[in-house]
Protein backbone atom coordinates (compact mmCIF):
# COMPACT_ATOMS: atom_id res chain seq x y z
CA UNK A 1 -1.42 6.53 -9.93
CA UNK A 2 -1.99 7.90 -6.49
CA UNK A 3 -2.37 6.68 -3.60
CA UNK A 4 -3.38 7.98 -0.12
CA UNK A 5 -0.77 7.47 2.70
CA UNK A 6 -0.95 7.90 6.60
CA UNK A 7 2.67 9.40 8.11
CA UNK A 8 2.81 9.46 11.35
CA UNK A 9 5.22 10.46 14.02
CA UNK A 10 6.91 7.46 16.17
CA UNK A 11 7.60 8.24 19.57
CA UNK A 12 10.75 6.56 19.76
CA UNK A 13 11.60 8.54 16.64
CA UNK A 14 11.09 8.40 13.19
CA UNK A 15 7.97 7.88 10.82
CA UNK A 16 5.83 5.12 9.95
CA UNK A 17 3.73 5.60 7.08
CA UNK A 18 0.97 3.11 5.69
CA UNK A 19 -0.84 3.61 2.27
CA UNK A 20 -4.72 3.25 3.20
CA UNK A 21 -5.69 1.60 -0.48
CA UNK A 22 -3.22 -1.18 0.02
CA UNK A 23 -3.06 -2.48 4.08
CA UNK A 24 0.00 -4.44 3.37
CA UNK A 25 1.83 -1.68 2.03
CA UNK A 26 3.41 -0.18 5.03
CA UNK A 27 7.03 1.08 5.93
CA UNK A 28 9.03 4.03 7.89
CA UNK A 29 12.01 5.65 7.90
CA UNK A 30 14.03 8.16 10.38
CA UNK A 31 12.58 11.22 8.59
CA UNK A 32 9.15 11.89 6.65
CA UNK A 33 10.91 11.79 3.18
CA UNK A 34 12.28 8.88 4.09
CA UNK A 35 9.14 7.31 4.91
CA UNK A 36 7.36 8.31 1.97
CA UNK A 37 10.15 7.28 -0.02
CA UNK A 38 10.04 3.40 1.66
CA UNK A 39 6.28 3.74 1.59
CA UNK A 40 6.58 4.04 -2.13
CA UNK A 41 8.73 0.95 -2.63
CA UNK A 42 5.97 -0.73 -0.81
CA UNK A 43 2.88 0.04 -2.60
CA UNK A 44 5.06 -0.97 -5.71
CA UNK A 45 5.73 -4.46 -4.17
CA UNK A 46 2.51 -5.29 -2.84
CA UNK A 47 1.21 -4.20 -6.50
CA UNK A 48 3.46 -6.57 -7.90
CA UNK A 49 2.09 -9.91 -5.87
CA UNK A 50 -1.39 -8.36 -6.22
CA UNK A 51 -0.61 -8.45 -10.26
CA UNK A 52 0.84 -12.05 -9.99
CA UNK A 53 -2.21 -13.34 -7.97
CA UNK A 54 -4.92 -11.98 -10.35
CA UNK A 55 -2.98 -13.36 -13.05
CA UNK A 56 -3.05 -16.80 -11.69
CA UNK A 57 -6.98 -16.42 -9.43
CA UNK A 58 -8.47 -14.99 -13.47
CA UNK A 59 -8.19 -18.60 -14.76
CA UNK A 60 -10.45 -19.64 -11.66
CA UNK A 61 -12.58 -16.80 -10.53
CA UNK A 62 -14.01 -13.86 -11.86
CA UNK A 63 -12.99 -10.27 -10.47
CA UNK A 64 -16.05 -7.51 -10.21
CA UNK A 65 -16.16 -3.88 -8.84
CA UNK A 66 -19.31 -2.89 -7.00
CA UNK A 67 -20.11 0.46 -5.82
CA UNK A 68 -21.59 0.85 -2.30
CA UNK A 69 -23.68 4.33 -0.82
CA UNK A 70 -23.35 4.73 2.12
C-alpha cells in the first residue's frame, strides 16, 4: 500500500518526515533516505496498534466508511 509522506528540511539539520494518512506515524533521520526509511518503520507500527485496536473495539462497535464532497 501507499502512503503519502511530508519530508521536510530541519534547520538544525536533517529531515523530518510525517505520513499524512496516519498523524502518529512520524520520524526523521540525518538524510532524506534516511527519513523515508524511519518514516516507513512508522507507518508499519502505528498499523500494527491500529490492527490490535480494531480487533479488540469490533466486538463493541461497529466500523463504517463514509464518503464526504466537498
Amino acid at each position: 500500500m501507499k502512503y503519502t509522506i511530508i519530508l521536510e528540511k530541519e534547520e538544525e539539520g536533517g529531515y523530518s518526515a510525517q505520513c499524512l494518512e496516519l498523524p502518529g506515524a512520524i520520524s526523521q533521520g540525518e538524510s532524506k533516505e534516511e527519513a523515508i526509511e524511519n518514516v516507513k518503520i512508522a507507518i508499519e507500527v502505528v498499523l500494527e496498534v491500529l490492527n490490535q485496536e480494531a480487533d479488540r473495539l469490533s466486538k463493541k462497535i461497529e466500523i463504517s466508511k463514509v464518503e464526504v464532497s466537498v
